[in-house]
Protein backbone atom coordinates (compact mmCIF):
# COMPACT_ATOMS: atom_id res chain seq x y z
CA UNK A 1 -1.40 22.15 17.07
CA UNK A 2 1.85 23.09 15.61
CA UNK A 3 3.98 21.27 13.72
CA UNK A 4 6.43 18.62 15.45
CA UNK A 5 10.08 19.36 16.01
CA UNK A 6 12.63 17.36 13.95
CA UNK A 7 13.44 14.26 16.03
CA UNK A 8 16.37 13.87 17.33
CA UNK A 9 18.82 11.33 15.73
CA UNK A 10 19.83 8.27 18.46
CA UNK A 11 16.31 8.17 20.40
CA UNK A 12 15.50 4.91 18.50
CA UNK A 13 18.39 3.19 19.75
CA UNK A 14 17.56 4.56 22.87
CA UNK A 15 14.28 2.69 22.97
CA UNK A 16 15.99 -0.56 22.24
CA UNK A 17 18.50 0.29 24.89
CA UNK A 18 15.73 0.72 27.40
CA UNK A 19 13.90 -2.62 25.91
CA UNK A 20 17.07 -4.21 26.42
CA UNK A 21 18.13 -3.22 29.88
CA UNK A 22 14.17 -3.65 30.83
CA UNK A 23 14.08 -7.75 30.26
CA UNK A 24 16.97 -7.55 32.23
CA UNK A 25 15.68 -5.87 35.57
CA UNK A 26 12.41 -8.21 34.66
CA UNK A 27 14.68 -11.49 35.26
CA UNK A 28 14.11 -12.19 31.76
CA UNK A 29 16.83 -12.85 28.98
CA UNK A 30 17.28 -10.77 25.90
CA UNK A 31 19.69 -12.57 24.35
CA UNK A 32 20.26 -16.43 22.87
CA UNK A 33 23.50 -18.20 24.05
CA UNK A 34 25.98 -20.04 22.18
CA UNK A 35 24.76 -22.91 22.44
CA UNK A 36 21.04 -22.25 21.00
CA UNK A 37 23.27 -20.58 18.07
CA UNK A 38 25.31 -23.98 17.74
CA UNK A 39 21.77 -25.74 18.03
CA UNK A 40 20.40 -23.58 15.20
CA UNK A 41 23.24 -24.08 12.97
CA UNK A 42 22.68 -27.29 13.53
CA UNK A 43 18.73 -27.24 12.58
CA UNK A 44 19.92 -25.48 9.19
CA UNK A 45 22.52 -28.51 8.09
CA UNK A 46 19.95 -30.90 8.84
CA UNK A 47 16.72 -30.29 6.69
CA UNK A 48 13.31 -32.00 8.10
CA UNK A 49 12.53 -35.07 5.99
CA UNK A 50 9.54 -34.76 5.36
CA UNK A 51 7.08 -36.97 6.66
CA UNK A 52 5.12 -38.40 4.08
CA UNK A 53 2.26 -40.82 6.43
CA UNK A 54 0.97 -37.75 7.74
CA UNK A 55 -2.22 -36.56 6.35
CA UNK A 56 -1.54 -34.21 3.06
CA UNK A 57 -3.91 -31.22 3.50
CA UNK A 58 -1.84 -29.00 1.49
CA UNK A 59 -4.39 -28.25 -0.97
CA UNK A 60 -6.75 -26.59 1.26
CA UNK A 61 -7.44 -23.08 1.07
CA UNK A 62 -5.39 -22.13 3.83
CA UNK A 63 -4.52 -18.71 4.83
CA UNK A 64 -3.33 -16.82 8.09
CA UNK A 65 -4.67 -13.53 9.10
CA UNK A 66 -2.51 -11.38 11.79
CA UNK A 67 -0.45 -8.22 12.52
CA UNK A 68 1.10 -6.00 9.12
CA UNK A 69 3.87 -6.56 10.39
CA UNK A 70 3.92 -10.23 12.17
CA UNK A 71 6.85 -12.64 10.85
CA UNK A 72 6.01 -15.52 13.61
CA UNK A 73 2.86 -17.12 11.92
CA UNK A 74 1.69 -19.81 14.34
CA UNK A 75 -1.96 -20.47 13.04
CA UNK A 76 -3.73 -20.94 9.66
CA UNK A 77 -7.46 -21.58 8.62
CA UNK A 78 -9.80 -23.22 6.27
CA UNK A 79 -13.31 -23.87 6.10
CA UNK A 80 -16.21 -25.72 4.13
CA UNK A 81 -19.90 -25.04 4.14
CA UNK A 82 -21.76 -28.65 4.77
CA UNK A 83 -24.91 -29.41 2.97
CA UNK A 84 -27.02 -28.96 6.57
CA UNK A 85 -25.75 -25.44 7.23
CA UNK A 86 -23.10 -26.72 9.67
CA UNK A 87 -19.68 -25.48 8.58
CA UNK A 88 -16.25 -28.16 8.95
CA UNK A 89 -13.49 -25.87 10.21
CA UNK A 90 -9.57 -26.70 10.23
CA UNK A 91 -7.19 -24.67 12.89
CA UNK A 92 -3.57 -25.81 11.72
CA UNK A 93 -0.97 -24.76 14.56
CA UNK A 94 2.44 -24.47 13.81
CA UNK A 95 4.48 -28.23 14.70
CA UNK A 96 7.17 -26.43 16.80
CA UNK A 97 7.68 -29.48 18.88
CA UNK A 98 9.17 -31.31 15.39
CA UNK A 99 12.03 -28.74 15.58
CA UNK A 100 12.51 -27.98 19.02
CA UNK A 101 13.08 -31.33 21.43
CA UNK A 102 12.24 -31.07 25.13
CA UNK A 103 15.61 -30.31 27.28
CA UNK A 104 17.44 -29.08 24.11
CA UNK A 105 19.32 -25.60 24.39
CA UNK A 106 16.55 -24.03 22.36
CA UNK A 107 14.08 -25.48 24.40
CA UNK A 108 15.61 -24.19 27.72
CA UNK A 109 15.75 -20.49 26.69
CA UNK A 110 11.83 -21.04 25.66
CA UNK A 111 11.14 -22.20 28.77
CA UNK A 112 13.19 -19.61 31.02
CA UNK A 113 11.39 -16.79 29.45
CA UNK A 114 7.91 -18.55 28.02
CA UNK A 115 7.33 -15.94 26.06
CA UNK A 116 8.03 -13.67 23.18
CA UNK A 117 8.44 -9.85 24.22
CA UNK A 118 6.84 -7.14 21.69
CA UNK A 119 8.02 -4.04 22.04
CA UNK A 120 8.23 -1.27 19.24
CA UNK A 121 11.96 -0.75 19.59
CA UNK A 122 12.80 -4.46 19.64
CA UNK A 123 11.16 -8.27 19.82
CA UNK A 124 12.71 -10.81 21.77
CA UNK A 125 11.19 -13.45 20.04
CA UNK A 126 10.53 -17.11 22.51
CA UNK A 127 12.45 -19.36 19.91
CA UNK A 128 15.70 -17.73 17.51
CA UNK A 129 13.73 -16.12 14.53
CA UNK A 130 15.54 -18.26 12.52
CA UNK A 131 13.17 -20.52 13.96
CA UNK A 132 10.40 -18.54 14.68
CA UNK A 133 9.79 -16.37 11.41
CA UNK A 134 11.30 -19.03 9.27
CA UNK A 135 11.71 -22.76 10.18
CA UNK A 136 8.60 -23.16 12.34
CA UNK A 137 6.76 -20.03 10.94
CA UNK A 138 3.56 -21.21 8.76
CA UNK A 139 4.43 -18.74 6.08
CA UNK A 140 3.08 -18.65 2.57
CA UNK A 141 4.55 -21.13 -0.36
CA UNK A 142 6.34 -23.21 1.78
CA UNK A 143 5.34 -26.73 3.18
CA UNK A 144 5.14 -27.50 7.01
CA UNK A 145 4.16 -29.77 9.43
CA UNK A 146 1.04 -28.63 11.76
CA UNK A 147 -1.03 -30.10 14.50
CA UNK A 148 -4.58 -29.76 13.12
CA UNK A 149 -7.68 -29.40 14.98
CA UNK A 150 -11.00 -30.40 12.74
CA UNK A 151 -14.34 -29.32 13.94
CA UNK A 152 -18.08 -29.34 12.65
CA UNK A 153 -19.93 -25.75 14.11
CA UNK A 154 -23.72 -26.09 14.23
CA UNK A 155 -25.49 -23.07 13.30
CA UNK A 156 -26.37 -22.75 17.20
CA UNK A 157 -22.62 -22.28 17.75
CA UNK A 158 -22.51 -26.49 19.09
CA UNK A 159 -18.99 -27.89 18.38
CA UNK A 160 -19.18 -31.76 17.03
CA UNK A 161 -17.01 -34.10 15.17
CA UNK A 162 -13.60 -33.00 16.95
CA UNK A 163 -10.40 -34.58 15.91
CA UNK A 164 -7.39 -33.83 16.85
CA UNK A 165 -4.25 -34.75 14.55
CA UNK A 166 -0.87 -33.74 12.67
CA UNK A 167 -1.15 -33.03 9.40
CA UNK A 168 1.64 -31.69 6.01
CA UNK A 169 -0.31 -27.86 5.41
CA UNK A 170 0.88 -24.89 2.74
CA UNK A 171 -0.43 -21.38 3.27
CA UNK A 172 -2.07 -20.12 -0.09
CA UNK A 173 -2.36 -16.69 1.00
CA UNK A 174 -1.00 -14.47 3.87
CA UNK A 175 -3.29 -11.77 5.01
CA UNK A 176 -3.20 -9.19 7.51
CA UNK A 177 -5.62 -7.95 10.24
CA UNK A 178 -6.49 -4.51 8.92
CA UNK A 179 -6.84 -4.78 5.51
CA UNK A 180 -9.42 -7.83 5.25
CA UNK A 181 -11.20 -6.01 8.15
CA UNK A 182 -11.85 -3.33 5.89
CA UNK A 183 -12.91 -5.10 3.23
CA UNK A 184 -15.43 -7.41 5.27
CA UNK A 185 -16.95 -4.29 6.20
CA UNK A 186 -17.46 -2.97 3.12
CA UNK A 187 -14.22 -0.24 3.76
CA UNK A 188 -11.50 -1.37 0.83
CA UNK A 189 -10.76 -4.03 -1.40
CA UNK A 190 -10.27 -7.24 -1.41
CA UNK A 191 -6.48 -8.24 -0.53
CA UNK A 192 -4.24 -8.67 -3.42
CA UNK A 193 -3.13 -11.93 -1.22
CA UNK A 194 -6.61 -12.87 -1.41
CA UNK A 195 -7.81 -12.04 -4.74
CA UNK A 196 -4.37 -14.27 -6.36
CA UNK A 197 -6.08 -17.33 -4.78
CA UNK A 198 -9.10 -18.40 -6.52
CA UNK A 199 -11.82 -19.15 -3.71
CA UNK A 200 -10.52 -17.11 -1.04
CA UNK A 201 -12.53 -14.08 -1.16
CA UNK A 202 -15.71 -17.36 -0.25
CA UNK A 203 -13.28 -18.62 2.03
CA UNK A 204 -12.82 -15.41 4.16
CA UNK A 205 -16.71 -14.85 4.41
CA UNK A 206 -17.54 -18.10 5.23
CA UNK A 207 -14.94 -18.03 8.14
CA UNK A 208 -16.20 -14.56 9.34
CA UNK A 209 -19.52 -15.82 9.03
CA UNK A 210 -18.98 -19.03 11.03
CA UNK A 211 -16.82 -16.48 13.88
CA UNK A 212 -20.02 -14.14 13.89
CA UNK A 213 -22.10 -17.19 15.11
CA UNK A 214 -19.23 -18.09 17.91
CA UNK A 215 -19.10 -14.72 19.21
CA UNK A 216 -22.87 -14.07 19.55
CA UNK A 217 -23.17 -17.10 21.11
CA UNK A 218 -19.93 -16.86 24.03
CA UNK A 219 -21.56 -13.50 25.21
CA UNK A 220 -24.93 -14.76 25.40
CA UNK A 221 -23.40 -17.29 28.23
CA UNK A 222 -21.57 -14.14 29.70
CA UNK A 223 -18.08 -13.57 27.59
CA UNK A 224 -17.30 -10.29 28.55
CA UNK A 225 -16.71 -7.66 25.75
CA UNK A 226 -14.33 -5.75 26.95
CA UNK A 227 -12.51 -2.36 25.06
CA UNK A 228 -9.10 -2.15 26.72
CA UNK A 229 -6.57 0.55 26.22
CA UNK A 230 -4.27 -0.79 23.62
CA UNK A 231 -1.80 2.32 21.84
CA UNK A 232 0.75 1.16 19.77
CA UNK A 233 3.63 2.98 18.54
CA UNK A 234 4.07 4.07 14.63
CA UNK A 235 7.22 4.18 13.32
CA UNK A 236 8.21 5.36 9.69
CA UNK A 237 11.93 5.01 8.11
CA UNK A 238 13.14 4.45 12.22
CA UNK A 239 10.98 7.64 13.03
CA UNK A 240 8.37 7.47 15.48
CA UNK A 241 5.31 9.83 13.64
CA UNK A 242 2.48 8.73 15.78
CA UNK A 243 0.70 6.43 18.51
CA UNK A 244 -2.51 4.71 17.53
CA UNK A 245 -5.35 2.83 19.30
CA UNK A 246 -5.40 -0.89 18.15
CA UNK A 247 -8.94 -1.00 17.25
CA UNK A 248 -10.99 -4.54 17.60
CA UNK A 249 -12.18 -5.32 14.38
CA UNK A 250 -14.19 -8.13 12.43
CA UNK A 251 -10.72 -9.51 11.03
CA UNK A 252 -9.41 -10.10 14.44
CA UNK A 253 -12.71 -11.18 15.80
CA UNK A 254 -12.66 -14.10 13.57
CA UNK A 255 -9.07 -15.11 14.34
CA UNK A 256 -10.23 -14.73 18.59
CA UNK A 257 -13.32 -17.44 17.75
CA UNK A 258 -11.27 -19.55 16.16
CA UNK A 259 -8.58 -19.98 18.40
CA UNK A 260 -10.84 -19.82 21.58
CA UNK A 261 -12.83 -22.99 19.66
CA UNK A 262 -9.44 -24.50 19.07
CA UNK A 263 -8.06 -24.30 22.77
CA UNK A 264 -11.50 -25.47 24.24
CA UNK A 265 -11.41 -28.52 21.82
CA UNK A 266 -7.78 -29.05 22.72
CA UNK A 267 -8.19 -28.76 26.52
CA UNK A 268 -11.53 -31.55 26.00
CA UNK A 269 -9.21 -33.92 24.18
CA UNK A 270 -6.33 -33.72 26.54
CA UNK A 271 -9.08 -34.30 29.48
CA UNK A 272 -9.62 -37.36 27.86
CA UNK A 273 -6.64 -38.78 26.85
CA UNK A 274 -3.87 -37.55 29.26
CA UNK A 275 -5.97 -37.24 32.49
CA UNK A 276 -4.61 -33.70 32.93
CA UNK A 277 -4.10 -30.47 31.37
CA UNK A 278 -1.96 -26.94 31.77
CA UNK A 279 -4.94 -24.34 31.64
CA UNK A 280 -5.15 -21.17 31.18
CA UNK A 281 -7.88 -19.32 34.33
CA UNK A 282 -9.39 -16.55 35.28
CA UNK A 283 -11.08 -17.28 38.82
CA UNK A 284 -14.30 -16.20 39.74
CA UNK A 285 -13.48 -12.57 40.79
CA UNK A 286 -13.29 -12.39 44.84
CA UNK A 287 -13.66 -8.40 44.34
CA UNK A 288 -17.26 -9.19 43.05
CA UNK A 289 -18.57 -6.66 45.29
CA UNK A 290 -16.51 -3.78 44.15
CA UNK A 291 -17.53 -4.77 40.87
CA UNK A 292 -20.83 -4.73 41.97
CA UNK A 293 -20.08 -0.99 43.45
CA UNK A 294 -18.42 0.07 39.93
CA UNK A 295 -22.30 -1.31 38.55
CA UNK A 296 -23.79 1.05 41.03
CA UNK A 297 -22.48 4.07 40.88
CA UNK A 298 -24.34 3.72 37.17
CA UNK A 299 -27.63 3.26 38.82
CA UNK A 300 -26.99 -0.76 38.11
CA UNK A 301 -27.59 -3.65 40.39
CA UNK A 302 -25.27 -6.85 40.22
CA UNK A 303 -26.31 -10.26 42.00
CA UNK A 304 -24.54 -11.15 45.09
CA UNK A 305 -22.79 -13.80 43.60
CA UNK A 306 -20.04 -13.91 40.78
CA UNK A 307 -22.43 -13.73 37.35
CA UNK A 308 -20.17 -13.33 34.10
CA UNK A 309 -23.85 -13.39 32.02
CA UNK A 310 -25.20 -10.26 33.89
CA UNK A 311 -22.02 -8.25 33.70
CA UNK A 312 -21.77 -8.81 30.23
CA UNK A 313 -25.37 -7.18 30.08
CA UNK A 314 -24.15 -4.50 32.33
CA UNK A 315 -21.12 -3.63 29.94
CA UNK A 316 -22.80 -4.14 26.87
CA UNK A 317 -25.32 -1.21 27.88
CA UNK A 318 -22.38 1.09 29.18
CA UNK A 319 -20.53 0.58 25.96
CA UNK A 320 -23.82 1.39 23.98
CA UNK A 321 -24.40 4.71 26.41
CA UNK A 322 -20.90 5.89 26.83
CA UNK A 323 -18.80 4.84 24.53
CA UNK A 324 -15.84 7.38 24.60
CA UNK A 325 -15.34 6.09 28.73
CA UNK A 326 -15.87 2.30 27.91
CA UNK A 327 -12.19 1.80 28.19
CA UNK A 328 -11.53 2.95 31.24
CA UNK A 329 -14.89 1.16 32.73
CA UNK A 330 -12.69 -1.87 30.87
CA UNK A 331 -9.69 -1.82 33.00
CA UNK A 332 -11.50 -1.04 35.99
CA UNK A 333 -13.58 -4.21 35.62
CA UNK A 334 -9.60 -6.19 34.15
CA UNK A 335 -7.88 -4.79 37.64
CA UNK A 336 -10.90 -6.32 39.51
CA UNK A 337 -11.45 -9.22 38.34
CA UNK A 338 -7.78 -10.10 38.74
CA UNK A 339 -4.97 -11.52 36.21
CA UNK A 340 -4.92 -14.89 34.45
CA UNK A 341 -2.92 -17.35 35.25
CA UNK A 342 -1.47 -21.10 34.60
CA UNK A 343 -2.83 -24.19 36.44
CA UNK A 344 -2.31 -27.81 35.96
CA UNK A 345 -5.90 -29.63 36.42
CA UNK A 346 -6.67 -33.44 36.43
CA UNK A 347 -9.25 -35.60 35.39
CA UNK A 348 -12.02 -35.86 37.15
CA UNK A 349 -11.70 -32.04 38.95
CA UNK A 350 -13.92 -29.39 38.53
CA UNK A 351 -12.53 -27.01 36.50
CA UNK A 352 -11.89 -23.27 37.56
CA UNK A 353 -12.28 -22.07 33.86
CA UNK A 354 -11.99 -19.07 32.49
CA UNK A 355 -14.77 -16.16 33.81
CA UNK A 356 -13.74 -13.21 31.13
CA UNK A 357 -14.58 -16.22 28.72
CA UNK A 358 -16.85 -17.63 30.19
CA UNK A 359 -15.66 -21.27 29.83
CA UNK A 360 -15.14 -23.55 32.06
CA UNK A 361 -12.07 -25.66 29.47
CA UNK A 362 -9.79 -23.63 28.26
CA UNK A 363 -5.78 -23.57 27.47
CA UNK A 364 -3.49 -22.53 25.63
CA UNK A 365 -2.55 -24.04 22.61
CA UNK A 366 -2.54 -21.70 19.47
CA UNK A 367 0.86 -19.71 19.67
CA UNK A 368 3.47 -22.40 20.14
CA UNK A 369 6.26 -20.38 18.11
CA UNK A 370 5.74 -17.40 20.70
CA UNK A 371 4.06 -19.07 24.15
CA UNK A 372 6.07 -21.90 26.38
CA UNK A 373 2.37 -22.95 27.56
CA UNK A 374 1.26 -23.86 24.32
CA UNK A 375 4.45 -25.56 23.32
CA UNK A 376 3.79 -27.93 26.75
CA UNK A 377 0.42 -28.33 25.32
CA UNK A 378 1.46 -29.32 21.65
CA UNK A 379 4.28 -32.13 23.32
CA UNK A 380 0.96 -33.42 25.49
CA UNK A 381 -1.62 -33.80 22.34
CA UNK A 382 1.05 -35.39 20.49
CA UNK A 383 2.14 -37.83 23.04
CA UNK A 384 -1.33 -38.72 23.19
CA UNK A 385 -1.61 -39.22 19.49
CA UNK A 386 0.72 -41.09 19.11
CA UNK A 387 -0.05 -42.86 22.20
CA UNK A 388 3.36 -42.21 24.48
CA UNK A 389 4.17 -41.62 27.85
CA UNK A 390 3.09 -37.89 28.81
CA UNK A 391 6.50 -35.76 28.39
CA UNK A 392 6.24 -33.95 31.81
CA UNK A 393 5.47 -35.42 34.61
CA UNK A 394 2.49 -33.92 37.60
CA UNK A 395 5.56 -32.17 39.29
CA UNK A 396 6.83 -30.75 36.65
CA UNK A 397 3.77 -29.39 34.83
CA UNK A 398 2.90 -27.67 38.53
CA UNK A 399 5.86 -26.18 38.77
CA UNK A 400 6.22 -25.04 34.82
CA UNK A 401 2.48 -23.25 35.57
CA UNK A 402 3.81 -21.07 38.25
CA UNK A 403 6.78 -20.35 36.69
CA UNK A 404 5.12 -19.37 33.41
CA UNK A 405 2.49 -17.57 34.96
CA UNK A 406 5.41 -15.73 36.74
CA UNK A 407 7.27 -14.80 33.50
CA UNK A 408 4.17 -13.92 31.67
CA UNK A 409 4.03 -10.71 34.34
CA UNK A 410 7.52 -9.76 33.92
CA UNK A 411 6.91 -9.71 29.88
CA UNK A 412 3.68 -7.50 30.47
CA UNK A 413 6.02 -5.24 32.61
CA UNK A 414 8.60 -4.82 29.50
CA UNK A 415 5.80 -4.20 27.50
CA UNK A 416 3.88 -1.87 29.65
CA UNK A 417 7.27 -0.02 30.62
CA UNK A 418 8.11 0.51 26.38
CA UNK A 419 4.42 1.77 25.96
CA UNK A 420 5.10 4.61 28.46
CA UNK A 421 8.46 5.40 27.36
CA UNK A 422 7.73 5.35 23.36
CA UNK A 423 4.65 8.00 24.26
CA UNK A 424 6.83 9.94 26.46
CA UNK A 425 9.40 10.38 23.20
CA UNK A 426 6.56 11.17 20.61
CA UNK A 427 4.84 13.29 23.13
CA UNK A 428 8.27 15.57 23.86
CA UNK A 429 8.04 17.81 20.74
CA UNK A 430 4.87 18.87 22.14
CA UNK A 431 5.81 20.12 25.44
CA UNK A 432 3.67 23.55 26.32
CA UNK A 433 0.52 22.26 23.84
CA UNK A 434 -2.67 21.78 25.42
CA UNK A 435 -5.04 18.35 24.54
CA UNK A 436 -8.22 16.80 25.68
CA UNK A 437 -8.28 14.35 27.92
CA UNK A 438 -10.34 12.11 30.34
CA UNK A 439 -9.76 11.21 34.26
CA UNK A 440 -8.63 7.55 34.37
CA UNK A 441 -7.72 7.28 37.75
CA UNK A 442 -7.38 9.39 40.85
CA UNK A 443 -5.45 8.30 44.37
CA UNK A 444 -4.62 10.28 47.52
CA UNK A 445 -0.85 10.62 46.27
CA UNK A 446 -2.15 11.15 42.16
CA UNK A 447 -4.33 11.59 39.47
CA UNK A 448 -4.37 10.44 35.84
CA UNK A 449 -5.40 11.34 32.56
CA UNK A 450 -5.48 9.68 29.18
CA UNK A 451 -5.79 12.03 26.06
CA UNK A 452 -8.30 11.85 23.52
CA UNK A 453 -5.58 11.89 20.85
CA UNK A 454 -2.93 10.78 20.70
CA UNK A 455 -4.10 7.76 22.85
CA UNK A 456 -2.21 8.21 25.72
CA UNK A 457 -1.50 8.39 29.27
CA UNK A 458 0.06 10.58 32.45
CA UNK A 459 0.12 12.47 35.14
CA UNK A 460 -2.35 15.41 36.55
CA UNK A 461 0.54 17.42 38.11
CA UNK A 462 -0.49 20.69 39.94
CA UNK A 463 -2.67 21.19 42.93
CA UNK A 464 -6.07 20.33 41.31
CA UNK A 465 -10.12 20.91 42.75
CA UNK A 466 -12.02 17.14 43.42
CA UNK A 467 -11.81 15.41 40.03
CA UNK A 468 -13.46 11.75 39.39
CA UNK A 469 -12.56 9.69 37.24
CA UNK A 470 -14.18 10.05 33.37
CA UNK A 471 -14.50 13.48 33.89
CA UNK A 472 -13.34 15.74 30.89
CA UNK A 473 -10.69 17.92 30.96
CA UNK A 474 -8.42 20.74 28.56
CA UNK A 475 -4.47 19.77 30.08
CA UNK A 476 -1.12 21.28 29.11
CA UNK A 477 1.35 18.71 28.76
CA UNK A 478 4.36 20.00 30.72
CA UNK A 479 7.26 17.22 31.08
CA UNK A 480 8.40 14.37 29.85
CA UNK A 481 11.16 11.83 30.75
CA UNK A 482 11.68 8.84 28.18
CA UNK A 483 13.66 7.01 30.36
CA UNK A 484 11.48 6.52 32.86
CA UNK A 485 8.09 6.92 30.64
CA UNK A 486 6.90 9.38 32.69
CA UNK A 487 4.18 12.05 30.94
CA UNK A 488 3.39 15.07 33.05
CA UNK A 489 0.45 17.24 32.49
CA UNK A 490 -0.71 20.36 34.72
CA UNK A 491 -4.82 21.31 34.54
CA UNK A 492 -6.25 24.13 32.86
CA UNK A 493 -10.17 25.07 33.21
CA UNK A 494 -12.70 22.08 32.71
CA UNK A 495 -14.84 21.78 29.24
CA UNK A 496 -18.31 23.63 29.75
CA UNK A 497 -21.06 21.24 30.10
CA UNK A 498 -18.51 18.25 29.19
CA UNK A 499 -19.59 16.23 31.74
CA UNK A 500 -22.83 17.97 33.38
CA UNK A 501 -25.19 14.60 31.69
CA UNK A 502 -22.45 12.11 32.64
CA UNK A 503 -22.54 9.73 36.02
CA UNK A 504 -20.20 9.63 38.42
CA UNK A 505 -17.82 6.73 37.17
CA UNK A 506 -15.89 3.78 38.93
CA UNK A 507 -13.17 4.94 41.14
CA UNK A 508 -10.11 2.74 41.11
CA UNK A 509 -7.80 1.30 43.50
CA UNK A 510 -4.70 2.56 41.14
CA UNK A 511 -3.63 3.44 37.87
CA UNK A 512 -5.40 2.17 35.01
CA UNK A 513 -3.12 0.05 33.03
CA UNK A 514 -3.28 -1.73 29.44
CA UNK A 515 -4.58 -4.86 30.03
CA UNK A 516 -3.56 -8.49 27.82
């Protein structure tokens, strides 16, 4: 492949235009009004006093692991090795509520969109980022308030011991994703964040290590590993130089178990205390039996009924056999099993829980600087602590669910829209260049193709022979339209003997799309 053409000056700001005018068309709003400026002008004037009867954990070995580049830190974690191989873990979640009051302006621009938009060009952050990377952020040598959940995790993966409570915390180190993935698995270094703090570099392995048992223990009752299409666009001095697959790793595997402990804790203590709950589902799939097609066209049989454990087992072997095509066999399996969604439960029911999980309790609760549901949740545990009235009544709470479940959609959209258009600007320079790529989905009206590298998707333009989907192909990219993110690519001859040992794979209903 040649060398890429200079790129053209502007096209950045074109990207935030389209972000922009995107959260628009979405019925979501981009910007803050004047009177959640006024309100945050206000928040500055008027430090926090600090409250001192809460329970001081700042000495703990605290640290938060996430994104290079995150600035909204929501979550930080410590843990201690107990003399009968248990291990005590704390989960400290940002204390938005303390700065943010129910019905306030800030509050009512959280709630209209519930949700923080990422997109490369632009974030419109939930909360103002003075507020959400600063004020509410659990960044590193600064004190703040946190609602802490304390749990002891038997070495069969048993949770015991919950409590639930607010506590003063101070982040001794902040790390990122990549970097102590590498060095967990033996790839680089230990963090310079890390290696400053005396203890950490224990710390980190006994959190991994107490993750590790989690996660063998969710997909033995059926958690479903699934390897969705994820590219992210890289940008260097405002340039865009490349888009990358965001790879699962060990770093963010221990993050997912502790926050998936966390929220099931949370939604068992809210069961008991409030007498209801705003969840976070995934139904039992009612397109089981295309599901249990997709399993046969591998020469697999499914039961008859909805069984998270035994599609588990069926993924887990088609990852192990095919591992190039496991992402598309991913969002097949996503598209059919259907989105999740918000739903306010009460004591006593039986819950719908969450099937990619496999869990029948489960909210949100982890991300309250950058998800309306978990801020809901935070003002319900600490109502209940401190042994108030619940702040939202049944009505409410069913209503907030639909509408955040609602909003949640549009922000994928945004997202989803950016992705497309970002790929279609790096991919422009290389008009008339041929790539490898794989059938990802094939209609009566079109057929699509993700390339090996760089990670990304379009169109099969062209008249074209019977194609299926996973099939392996040589394409010549041939248009591209950022505005719209559309990639168009026209067929030239097939790889020899690329795909003469490989089954037939899953047709599906539509376009494959990156799933959340």
């Amino acid at each position: 492949m040649s060398a890429p053409s200079a790129h053209r000056p502007g096209r950045y700001a074109d990207l935030q235009r389209i972000a922009t005018a995107s959260m628009t068309e979405r019925g979501l709003q981009p910007e803050f009004s004047a009177a959640v400026q006024r309100q945050v002008e206000a928040i500055r004037q008027t430090p926090a006093v600090p409250e001192e009867a809460l329970p001081d954990l700042r000495a703990l070995l605290w640290c938060s692991i996430d994104n290079d580049d995150s600035r909204d830190l929501d979550q930080l974690t410590v843990a201690e090795a107990l003399p009968d191989g248990a291990t005590r873990v704390w989960v400290a979640i940002a204390d938005v509520d303390s700065l943010v009051p129910k019905g306030s302006a800030i509050d009512e621009h959280a709630c209209f969109n519930t949700t923080s938009v990422y997109t490369s060009a632009r974030v419109f952050t939930m909360l103002p980022e003075a507020l959400s990377y600063d004020l509410t952020s659990l960044n590193p040598a600064v004190d703040r308030l946190a609602v802490v959940t304390e749990m002891v995790i038997h070495a069969d993966a048993s949770l015991h011991s919950v409590r639930l409570y607010r506590a003063r915390v101070h982040n001794q180190a902040q790390l990122a994703y990549d970097a102590v993935a590498a060095w967990l698995e033996g790839q680089g270094p230990l963090p310079e964040a890390a290696a400053r703090v005396s203890g950490m570099e224990q710390q980190l392995r006994l959190q991994d290590q107490v993750a590790q048992t989690l996660r063998r223990a969710r997909h033995a009752q059926g958690s479903l590993a699934l390897e969705t299409f994820q590219p992210r666009a890289v940008f260097d001095a405002g340039q865009l130089v490349g888009i990358e697959q965001q790879v699962q790793n060990r770093a963010r595997q221990l993050i997912e178990e502790l926050m998936i402990a966390t929220n099931t804790c949370t939604a068992h203590f809210l069961a008991r205390h409030s007498g209801r709950s705003l969840r976070r589902v995934v139904r039992s799939p009612e397109r089981w039996m295309r599901i249990m097609e997709v399993a046969a066209q591998y020469g697999e049989t499914l039961p008859g009924s909805p069984d998270s454990r035994a599609l588990e087992a069926f993924l887990a072997r088609r990852h192990t056999a095919d591992p190039l095509r496991f992402p598309d066999l991913s969002l097949v399996i996503v598209k059919l099993m259907g989105s999740g969604e918000y739903v306010v439960e009460q004591a006593g029911q039986r819950p719908l829980g969450h099937f990619g999980l496999a869990l029948r309790d489960y909210t949100h609760s982890t991300a309250p600087n950058r998800r309306f549901p978990d801020l809901i949740t935070q003002r319900m545990v600490k109502a209940a602590l401190a042994h108030q009235p619940m702040p939202y009544s049944d009505a409410e709470l069913q209503d907030l669910a639909q509408h955040c479940t609602r909003q949640e959609d549009a922000s994928r959209k945004v997202e989803r829209k950016l992705r497309k258009c970002e790929a279609a600007l790096y991919l422009e320079r290389f008009v008339g260049q041929s790539f490898d790529a794989l059938v990802t989905g094939t209609e009566a009206s079109a057929t699509w193709v993700r390339l090996l590298s760089p990670p990304v998707e379009g169109r099969l333009i062209g008249r074209l022979p019977p194609l299926r989907v996973g099939q392996l192909l040589r394409v010549e990219l041939k248009h591209t339209d950022v505005e719209r993110g559309f990639i168009d690519f026209a067929l030239q001859e097939p790889e020899h003997g690329a795909t003469a040992d490989a089954r037939p794979q899953a047709r599906p209903h539509a376009r494959p799309r990156p799933a959340h």
